[in-house]
PDB file of N, CA and C in Angstrom:
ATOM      1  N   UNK A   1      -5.444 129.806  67.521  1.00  0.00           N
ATOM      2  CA  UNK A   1      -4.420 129.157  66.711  1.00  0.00           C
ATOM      3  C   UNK A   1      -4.648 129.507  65.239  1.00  0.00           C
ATOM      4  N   UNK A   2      -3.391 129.890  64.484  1.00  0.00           N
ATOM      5  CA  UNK A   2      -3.444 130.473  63.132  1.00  0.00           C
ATOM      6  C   UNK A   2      -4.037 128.865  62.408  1.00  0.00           C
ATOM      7  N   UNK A   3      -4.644 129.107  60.993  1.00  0.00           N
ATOM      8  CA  UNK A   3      -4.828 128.066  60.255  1.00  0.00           C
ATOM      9  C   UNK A   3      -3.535 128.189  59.433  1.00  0.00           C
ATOM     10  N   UNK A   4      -3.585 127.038  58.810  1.00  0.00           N
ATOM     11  CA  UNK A   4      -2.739 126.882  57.806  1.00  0.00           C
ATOM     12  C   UNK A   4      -2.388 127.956  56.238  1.00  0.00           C
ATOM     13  N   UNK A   5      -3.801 128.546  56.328  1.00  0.00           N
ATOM     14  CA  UNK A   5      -4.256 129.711  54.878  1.00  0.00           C
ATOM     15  C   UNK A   5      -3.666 131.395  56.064  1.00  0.00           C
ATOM     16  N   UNK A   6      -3.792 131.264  57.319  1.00  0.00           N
ATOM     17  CA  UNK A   6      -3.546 132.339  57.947  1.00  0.00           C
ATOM     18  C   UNK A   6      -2.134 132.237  57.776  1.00  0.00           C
ATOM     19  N   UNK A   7      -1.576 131.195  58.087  1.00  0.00           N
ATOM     20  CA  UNK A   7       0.076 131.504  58.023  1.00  0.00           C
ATOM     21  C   UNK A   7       1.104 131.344  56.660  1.00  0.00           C
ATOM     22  N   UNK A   8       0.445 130.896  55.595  1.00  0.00           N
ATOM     23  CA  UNK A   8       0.501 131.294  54.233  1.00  0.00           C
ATOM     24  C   UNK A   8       0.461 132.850  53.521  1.00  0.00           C
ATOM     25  N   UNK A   9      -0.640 133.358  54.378  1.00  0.00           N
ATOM     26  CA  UNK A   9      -1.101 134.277  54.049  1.00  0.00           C
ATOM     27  C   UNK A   9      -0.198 135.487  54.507  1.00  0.00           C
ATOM     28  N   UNK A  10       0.291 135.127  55.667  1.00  0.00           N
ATOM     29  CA  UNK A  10       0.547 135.936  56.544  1.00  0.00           C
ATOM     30  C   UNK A  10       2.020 136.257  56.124  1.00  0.00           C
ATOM     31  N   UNK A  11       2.987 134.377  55.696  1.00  0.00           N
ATOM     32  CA  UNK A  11       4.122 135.004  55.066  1.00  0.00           C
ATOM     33  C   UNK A  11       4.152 135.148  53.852  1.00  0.00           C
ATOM     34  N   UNK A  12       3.075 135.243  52.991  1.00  0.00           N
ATOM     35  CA  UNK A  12       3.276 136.148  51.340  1.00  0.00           C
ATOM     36  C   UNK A  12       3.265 137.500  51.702  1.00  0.00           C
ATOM     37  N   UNK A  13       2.724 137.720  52.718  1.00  0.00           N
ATOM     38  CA  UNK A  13       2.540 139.715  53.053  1.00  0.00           C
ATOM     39  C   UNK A  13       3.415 139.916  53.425  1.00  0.00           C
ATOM     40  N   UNK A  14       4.640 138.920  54.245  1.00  0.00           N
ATOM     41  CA  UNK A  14       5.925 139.758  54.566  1.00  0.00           C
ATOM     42  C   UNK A  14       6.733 139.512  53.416  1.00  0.00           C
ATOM     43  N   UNK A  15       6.630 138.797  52.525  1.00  0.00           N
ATOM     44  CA  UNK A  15       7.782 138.742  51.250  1.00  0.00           C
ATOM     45  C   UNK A  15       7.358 140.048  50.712  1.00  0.00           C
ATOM     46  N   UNK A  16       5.951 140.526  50.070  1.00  0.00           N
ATOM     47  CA  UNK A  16       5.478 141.187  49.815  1.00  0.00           C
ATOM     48  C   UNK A  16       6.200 142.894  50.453  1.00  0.00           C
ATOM     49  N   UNK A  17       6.234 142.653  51.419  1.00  0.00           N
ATOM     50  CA  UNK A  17       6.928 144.329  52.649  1.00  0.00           C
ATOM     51  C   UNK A  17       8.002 144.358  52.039  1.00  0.00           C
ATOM     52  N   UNK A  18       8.795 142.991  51.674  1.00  0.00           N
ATOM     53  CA  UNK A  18      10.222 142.690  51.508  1.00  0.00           C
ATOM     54  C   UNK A  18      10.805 142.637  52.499  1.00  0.00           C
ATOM     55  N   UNK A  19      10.061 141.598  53.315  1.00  0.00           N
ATOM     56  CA  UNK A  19      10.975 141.001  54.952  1.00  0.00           C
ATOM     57  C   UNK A  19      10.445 139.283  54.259  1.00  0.00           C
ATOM     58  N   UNK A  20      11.611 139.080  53.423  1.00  0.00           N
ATOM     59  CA  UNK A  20      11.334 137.780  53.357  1.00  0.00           C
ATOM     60  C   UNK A  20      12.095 136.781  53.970  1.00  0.00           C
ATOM     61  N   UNK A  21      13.453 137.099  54.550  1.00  0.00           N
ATOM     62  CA  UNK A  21      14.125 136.781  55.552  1.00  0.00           C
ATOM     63  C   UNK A  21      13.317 136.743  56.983  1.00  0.00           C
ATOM     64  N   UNK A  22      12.776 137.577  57.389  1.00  0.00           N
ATOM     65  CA  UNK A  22      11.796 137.593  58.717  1.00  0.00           C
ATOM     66  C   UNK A  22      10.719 136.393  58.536  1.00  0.00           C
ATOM     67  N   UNK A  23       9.907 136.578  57.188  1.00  0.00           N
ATOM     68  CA  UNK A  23       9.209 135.029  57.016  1.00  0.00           C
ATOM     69  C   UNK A  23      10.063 134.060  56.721  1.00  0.00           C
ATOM     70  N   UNK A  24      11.254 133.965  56.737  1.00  0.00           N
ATOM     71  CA  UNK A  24      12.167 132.167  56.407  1.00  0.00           C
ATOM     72  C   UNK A  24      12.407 131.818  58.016  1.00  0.00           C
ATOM     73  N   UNK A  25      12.416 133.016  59.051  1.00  0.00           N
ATOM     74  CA  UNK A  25      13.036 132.750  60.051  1.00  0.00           C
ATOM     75  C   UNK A  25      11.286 131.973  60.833  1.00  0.00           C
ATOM     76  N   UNK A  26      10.514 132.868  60.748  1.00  0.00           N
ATOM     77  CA  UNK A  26       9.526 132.743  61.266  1.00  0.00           C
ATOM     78  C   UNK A  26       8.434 131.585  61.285  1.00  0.00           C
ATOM     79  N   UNK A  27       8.635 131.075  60.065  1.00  0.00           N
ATOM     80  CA  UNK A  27       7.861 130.099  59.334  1.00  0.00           C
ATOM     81  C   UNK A  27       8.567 128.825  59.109  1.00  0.00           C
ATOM     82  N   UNK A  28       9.702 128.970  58.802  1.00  0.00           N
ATOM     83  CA  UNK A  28      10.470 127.552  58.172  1.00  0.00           C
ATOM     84  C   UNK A  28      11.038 127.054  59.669  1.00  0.00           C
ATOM     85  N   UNK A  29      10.936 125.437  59.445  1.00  0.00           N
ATOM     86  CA  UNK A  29      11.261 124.481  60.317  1.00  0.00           C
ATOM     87  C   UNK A  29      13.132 124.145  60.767  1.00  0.00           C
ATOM     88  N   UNK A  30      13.836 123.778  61.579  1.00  0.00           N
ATOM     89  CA  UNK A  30      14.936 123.959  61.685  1.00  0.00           C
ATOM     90  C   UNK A  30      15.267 123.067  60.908  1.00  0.00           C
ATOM     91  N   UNK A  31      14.652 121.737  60.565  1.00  0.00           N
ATOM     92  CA  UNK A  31      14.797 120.590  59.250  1.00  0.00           C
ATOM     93  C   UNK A  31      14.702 120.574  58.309  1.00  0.00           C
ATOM     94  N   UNK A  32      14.324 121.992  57.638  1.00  0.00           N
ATOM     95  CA  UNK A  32      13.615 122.308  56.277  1.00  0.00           C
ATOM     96  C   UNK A  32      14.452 121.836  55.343  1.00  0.00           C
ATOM     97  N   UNK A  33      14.002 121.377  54.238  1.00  0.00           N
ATOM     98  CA  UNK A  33      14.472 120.926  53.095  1.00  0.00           C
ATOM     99  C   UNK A  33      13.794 121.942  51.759  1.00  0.00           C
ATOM    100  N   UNK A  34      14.882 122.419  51.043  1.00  0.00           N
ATOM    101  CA  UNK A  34      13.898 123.739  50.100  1.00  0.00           C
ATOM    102  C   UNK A  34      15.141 122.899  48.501  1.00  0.00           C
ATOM    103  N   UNK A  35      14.294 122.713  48.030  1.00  0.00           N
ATOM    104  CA  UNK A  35      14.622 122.345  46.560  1.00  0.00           C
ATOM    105  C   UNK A  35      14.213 123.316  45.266  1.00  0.00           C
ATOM    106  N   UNK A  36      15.054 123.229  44.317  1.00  0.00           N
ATOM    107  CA  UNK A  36      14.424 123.766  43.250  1.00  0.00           C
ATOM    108  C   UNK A  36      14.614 122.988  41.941  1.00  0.00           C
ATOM    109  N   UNK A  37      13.312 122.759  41.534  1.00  0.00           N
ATOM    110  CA  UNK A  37      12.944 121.877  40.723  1.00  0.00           C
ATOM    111  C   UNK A  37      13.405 120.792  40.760  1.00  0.00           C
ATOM    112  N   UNK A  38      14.358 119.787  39.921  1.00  0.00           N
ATOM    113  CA  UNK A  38      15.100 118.716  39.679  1.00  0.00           C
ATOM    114  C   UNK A  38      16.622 118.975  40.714  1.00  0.00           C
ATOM    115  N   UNK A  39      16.885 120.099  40.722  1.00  0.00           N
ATOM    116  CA  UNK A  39      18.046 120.213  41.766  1.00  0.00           C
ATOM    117  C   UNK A  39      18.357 119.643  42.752  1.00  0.00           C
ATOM    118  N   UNK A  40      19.741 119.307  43.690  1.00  0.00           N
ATOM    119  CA  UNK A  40      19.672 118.877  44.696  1.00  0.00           C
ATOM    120  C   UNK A  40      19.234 119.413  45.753  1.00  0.00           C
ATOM    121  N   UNK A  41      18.400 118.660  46.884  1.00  0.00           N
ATOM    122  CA  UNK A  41      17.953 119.604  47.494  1.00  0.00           C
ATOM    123  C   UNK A  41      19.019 120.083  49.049  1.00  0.00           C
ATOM    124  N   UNK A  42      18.701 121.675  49.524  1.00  0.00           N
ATOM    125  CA  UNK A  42      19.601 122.037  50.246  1.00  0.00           C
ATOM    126  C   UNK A  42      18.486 121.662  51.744  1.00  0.00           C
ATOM    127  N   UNK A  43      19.635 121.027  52.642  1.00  0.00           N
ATOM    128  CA  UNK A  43      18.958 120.284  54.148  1.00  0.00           C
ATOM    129  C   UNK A  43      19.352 121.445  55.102  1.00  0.00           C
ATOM    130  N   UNK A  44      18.141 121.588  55.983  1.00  0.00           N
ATOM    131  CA  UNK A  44      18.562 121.984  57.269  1.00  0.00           C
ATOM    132  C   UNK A  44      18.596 123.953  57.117  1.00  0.00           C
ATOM    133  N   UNK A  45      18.249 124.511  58.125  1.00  0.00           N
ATOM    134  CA  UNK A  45      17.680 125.998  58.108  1.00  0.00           C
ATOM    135  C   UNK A  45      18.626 126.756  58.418  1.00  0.00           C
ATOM    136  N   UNK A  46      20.212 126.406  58.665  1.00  0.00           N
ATOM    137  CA  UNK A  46      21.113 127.266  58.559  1.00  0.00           C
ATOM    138  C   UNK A  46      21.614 127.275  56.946  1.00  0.00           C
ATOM    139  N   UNK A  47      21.762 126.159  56.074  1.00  0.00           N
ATOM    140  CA  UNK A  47      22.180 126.326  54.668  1.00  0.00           C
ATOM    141  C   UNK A  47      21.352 126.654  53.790  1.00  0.00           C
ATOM    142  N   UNK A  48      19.795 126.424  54.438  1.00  0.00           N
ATOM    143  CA  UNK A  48      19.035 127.324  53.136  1.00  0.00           C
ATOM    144  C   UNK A  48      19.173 128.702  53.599  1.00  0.00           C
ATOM    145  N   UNK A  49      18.897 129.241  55.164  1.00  0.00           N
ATOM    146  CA  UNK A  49      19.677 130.655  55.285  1.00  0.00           C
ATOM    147  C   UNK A  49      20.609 131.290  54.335  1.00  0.00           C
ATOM    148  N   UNK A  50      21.667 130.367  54.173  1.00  0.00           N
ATOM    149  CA  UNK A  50      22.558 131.057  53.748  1.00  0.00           C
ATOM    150  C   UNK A  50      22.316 131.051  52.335  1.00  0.00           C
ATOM    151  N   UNK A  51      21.927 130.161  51.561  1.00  0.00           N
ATOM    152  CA  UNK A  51      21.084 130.242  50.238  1.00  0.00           C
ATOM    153  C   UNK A  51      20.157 131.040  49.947  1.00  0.00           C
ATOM    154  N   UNK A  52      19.833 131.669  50.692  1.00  0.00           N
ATOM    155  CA  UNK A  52      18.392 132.667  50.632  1.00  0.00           C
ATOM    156  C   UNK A  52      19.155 134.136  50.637  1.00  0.00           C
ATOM    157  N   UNK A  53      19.652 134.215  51.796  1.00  0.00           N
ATOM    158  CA  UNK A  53      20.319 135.291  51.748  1.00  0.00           C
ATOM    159  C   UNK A  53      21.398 136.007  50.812  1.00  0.00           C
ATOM    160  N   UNK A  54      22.162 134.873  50.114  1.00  0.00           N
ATOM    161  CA  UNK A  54      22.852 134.681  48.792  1.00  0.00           C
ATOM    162  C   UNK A  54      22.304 134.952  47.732  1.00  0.00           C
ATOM    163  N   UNK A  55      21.138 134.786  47.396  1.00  0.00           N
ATOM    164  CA  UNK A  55      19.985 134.739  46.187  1.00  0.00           C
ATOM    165  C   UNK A  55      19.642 136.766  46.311  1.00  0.00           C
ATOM    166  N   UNK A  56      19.339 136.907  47.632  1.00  0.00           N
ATOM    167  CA  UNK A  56      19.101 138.060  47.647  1.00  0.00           C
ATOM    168  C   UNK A  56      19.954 139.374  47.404  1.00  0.00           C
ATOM    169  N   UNK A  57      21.099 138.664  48.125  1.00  0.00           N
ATOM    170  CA  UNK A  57      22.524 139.809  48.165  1.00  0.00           C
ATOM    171  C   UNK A  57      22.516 139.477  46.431  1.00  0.00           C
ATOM    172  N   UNK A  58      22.595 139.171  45.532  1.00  0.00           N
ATOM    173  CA  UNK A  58      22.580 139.160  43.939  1.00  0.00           C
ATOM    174  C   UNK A  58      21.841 139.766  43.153  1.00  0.00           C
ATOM    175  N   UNK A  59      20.618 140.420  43.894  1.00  0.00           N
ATOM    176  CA  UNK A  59      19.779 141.135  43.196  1.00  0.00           C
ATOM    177  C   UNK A  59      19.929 142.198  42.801  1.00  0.00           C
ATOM    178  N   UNK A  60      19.905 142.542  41.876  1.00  0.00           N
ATOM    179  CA  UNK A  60      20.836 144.464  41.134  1.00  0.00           C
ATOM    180  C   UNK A  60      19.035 145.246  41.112  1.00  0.00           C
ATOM    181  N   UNK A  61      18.170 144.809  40.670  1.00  0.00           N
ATOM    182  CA  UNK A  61      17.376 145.546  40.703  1.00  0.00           C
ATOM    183  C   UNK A  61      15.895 144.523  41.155  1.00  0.00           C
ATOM    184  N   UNK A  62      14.885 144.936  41.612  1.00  0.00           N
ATOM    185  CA  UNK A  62      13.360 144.208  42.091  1.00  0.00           C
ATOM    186  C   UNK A  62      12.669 144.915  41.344  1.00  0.00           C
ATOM    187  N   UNK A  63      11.728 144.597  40.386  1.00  0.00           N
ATOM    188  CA  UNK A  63      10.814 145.276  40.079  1.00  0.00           C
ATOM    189  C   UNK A  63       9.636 144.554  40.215  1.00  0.00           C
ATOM    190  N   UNK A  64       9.246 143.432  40.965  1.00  0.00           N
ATOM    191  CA  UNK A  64       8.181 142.943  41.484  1.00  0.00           C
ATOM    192  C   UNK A  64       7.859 141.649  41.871  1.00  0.00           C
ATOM    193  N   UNK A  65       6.724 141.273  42.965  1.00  0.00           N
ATOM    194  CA  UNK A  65       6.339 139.766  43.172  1.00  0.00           C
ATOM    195  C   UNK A  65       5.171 139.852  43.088  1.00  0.00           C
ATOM    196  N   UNK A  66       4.254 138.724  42.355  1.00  0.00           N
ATOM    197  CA  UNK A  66       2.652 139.051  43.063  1.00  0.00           C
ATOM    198  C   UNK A  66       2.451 137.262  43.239  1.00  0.00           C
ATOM    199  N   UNK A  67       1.569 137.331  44.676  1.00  0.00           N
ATOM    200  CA  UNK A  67       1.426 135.931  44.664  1.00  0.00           C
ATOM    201  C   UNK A  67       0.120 135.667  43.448  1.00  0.00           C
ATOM    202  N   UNK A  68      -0.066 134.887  42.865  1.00  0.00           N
ATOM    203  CA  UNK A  68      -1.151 134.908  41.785  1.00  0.00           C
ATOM    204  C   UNK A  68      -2.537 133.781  42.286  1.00  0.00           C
ATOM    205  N   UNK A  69      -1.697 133.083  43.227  1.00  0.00           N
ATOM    206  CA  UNK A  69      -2.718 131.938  43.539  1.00  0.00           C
ATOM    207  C   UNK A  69      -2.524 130.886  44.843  1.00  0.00           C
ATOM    208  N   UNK A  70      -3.051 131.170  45.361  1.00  0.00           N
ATOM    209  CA  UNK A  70      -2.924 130.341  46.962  1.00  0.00           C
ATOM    210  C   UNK A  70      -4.071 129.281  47.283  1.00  0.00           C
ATOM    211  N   UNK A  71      -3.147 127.683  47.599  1.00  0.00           N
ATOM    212  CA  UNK A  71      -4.295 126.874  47.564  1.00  0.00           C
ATOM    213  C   UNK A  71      -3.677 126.341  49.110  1.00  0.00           C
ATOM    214  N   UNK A  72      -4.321 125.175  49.939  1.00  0.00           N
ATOM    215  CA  UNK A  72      -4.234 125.138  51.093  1.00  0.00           C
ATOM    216  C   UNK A  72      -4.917 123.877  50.733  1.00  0.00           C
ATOM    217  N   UNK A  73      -4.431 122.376  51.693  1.00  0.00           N
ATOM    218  CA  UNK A  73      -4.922 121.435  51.697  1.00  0.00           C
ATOM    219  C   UNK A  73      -4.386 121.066  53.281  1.00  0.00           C
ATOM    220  N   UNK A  74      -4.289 119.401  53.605  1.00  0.00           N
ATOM    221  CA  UNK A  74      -4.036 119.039  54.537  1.00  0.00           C
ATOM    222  C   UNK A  74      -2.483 119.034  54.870  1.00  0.00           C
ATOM    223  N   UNK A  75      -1.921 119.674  55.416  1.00  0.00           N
ATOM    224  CA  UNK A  75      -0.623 119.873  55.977  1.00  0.00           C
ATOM    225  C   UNK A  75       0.451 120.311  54.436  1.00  0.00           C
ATOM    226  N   UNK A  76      -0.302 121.305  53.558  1.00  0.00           N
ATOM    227  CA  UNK A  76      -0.065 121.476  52.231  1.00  0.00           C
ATOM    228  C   UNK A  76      -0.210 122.745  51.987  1.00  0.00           C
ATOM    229  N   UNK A  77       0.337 123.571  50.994  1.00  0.00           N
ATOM    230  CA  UNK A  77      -0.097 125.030  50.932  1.00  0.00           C
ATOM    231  C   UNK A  77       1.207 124.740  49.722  1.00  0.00           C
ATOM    232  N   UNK A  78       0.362 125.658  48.644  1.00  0.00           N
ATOM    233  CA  UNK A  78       0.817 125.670  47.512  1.00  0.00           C
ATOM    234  C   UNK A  78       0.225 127.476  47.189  1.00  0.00           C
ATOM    235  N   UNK A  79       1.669 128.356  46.643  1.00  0.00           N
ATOM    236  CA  UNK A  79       1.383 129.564  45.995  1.00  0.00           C
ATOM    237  C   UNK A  79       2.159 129.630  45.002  1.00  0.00           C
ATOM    238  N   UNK A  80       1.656 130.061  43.724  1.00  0.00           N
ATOM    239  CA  UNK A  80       1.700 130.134  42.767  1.00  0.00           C
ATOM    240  C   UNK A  80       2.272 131.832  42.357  1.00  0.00           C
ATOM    241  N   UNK A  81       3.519 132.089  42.148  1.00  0.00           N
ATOM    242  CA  UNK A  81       4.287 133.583  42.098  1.00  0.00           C
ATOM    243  C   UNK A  81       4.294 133.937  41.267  1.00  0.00           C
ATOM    244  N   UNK A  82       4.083 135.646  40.606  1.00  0.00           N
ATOM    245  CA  UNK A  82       5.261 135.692  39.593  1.00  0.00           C
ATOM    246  C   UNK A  82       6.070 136.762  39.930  1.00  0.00           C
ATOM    247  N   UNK A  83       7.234 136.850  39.322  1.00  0.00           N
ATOM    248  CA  UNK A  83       8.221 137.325  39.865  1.00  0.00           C
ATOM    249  C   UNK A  83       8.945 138.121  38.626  1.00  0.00           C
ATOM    250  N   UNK A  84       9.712 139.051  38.952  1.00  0.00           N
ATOM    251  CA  UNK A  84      10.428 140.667  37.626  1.00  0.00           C
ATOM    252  C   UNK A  84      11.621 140.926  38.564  1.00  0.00           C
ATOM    253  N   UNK A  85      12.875 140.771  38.454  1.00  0.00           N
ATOM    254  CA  UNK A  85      14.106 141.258  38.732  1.00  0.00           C
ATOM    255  C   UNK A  85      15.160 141.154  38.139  1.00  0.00           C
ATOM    256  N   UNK A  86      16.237 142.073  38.348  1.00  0.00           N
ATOM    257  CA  UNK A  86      17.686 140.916  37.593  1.00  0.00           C
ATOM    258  C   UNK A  86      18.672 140.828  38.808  1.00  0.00           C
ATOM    259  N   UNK A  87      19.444 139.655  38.145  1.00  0.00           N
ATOM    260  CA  UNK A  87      20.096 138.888  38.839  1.00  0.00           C
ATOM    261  C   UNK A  87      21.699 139.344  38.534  1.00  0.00           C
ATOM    262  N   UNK A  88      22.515 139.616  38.980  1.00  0.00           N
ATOM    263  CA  UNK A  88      23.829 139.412  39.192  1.00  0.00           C
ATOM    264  C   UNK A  88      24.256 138.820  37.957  1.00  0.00           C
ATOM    265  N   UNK A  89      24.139 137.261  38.637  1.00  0.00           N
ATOM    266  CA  UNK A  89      24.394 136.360  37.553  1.00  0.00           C
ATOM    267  C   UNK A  89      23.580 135.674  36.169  1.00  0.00           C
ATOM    268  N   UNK A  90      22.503 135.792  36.563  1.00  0.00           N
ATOM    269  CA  UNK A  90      21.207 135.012  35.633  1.00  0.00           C
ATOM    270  C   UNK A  90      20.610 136.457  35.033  1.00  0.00           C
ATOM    271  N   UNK A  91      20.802 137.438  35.215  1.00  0.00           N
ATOM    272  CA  UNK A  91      20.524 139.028  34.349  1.00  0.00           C
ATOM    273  C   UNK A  91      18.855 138.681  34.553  1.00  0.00           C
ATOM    274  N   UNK A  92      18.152 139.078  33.458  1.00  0.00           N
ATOM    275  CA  UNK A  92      16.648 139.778  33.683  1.00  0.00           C
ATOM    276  C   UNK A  92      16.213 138.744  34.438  1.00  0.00           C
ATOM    277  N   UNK A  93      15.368 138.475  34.545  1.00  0.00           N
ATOM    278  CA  UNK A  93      13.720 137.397  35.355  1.00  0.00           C
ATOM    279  C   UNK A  93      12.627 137.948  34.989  1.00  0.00           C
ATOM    280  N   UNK A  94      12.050 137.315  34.284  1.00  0.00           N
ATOM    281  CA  UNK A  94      10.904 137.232  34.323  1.00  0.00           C
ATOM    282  C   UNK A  94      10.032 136.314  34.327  1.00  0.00           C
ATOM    283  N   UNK A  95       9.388 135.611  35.471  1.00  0.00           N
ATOM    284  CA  UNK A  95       8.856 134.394  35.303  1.00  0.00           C
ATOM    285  C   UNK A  95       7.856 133.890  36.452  1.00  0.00           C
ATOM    286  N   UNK A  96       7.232 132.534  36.439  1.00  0.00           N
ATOM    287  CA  UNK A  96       5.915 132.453  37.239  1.00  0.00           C
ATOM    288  C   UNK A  96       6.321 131.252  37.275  1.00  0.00           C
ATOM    289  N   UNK A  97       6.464 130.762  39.057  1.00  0.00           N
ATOM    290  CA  UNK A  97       7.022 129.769  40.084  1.00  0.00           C
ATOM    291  C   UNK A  97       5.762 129.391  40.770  1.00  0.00           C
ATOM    292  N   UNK A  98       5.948 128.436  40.988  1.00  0.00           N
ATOM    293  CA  UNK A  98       4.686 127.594  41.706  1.00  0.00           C
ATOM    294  C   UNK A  98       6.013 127.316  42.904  1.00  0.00           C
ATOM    295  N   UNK A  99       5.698 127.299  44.427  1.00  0.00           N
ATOM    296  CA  UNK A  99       6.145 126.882  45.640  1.00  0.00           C
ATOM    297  C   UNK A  99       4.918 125.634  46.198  1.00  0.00           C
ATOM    298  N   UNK A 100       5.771 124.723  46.592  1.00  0.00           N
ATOM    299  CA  UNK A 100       4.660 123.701  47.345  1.00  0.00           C
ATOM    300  C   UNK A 100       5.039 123.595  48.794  1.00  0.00           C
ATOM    301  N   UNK A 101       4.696 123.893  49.894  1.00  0.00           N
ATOM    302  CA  UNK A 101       5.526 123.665  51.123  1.00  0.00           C
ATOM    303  C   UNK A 101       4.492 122.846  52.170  1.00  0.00           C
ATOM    304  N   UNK A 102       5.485 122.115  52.434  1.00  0.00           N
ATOM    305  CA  UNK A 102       4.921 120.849  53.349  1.00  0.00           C
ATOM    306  C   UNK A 102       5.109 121.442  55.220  1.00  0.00           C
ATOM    307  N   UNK A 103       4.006 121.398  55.721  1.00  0.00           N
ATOM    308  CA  UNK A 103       4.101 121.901  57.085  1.00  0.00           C
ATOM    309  C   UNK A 103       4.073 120.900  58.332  1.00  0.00           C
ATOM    310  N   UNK A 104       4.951 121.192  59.312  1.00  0.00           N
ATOM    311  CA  UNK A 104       4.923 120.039  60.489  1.00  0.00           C
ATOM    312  C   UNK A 104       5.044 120.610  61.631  1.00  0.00           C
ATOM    313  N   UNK A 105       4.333 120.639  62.391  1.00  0.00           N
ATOM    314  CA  UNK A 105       4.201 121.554  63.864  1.00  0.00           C
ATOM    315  C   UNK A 105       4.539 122.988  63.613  1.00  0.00           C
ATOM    316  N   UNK A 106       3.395 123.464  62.568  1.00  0.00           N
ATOM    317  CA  UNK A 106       3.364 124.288  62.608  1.00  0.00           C
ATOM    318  C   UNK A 106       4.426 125.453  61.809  1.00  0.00           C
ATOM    319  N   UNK A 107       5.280 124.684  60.945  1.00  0.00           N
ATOM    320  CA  UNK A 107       6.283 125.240  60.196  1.00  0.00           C
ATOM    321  C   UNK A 107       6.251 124.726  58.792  1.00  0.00           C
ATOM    322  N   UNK A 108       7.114 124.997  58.379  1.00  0.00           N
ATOM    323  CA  UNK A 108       7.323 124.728  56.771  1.00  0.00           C
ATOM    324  C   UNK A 108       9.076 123.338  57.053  1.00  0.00           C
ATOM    325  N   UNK A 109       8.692 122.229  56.582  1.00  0.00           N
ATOM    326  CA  UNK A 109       9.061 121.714  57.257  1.00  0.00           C
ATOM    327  C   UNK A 109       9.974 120.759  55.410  1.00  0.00           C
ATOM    328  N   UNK A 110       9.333 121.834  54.652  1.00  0.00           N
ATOM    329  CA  UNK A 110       9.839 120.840  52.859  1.00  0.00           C
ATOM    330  C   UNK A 110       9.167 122.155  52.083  1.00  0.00           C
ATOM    331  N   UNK A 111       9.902 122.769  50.992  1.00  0.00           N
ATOM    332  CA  UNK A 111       9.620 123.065  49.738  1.00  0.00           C
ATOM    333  C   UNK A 111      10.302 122.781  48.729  1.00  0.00           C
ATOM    334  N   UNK A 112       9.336 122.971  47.820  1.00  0.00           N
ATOM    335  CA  UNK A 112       9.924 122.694  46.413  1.00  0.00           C
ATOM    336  C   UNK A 112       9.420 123.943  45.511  1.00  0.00           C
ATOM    337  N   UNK A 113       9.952 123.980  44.592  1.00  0.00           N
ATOM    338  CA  UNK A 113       9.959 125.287  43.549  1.00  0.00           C
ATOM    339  C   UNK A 113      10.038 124.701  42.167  1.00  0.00           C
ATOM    340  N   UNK A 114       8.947 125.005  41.798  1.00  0.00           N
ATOM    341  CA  UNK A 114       9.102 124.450  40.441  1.00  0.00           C
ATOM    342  C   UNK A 114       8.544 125.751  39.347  1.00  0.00           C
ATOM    343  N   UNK A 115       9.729 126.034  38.407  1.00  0.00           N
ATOM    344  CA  UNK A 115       9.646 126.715  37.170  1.00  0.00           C
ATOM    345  C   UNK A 115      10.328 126.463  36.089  1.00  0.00           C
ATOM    346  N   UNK A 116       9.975 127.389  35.364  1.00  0.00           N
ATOM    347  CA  UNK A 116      10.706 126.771  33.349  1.00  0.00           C
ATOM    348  C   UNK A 116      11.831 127.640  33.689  1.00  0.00           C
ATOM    349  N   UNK A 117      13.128 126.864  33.265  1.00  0.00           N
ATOM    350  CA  UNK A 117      14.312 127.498  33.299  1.00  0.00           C
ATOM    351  C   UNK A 117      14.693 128.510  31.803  1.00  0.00           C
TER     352      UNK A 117
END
């Protein structure tokens, strides 16, 4: 049985390939709740699908992710990103996101995203 740091680990290396869709499918819970920052948060693993996939289809150019810091507690896993692209709509990026994701049988079952706008 994977640990909790194995399956953290396992989906920063597929964001990393750039199968980060393959880790939302693989990892996230069908209940998931994914927020960003103060925002409302979006319920349930077909509408953050489609939020994810939306975020991505907007991307004009990637010029990088690195996870910077991975911590792991009890049913907890927190990585710390930074991230270089532009956006469609929001133009350059450049910036460093902390993710907190809450796990429940084995999935990602709650995140939150917190960065400086």
């Amino acid at each position: 049985m994977a640990t909790l740091l194995d399956k953290i680990s396992d989906l920063n290396d597929l964001v990393l390939q750039g199968k980060a869709m393959e880790a939302f499918e693989k990892y996230y819970h069908e209940d998931v709740v994914m927020q960003e920052n103060d925002l409302p948060p979006t319920v349930g693993k077909a509408a953050n699908r489609t939020r994810e996939e939306e975020f991505f289809a907007n991307i004009t150019e990637f010029r990088g992710a690195n996870p910077l810091k991975v911590t792991v507690g009890e049913g907890v896993s927190m990585v710390e990103w930074h991230y270089e692209y532009t956006h469609k709509e929001w133009g350059v990026r450049n910036y460093t996101q902390v993710s907190v994701q809450e796990w429940k049988d084995g999935l990602i079952i709650r995140e939150k995203f917190y960065y400086a706008n």
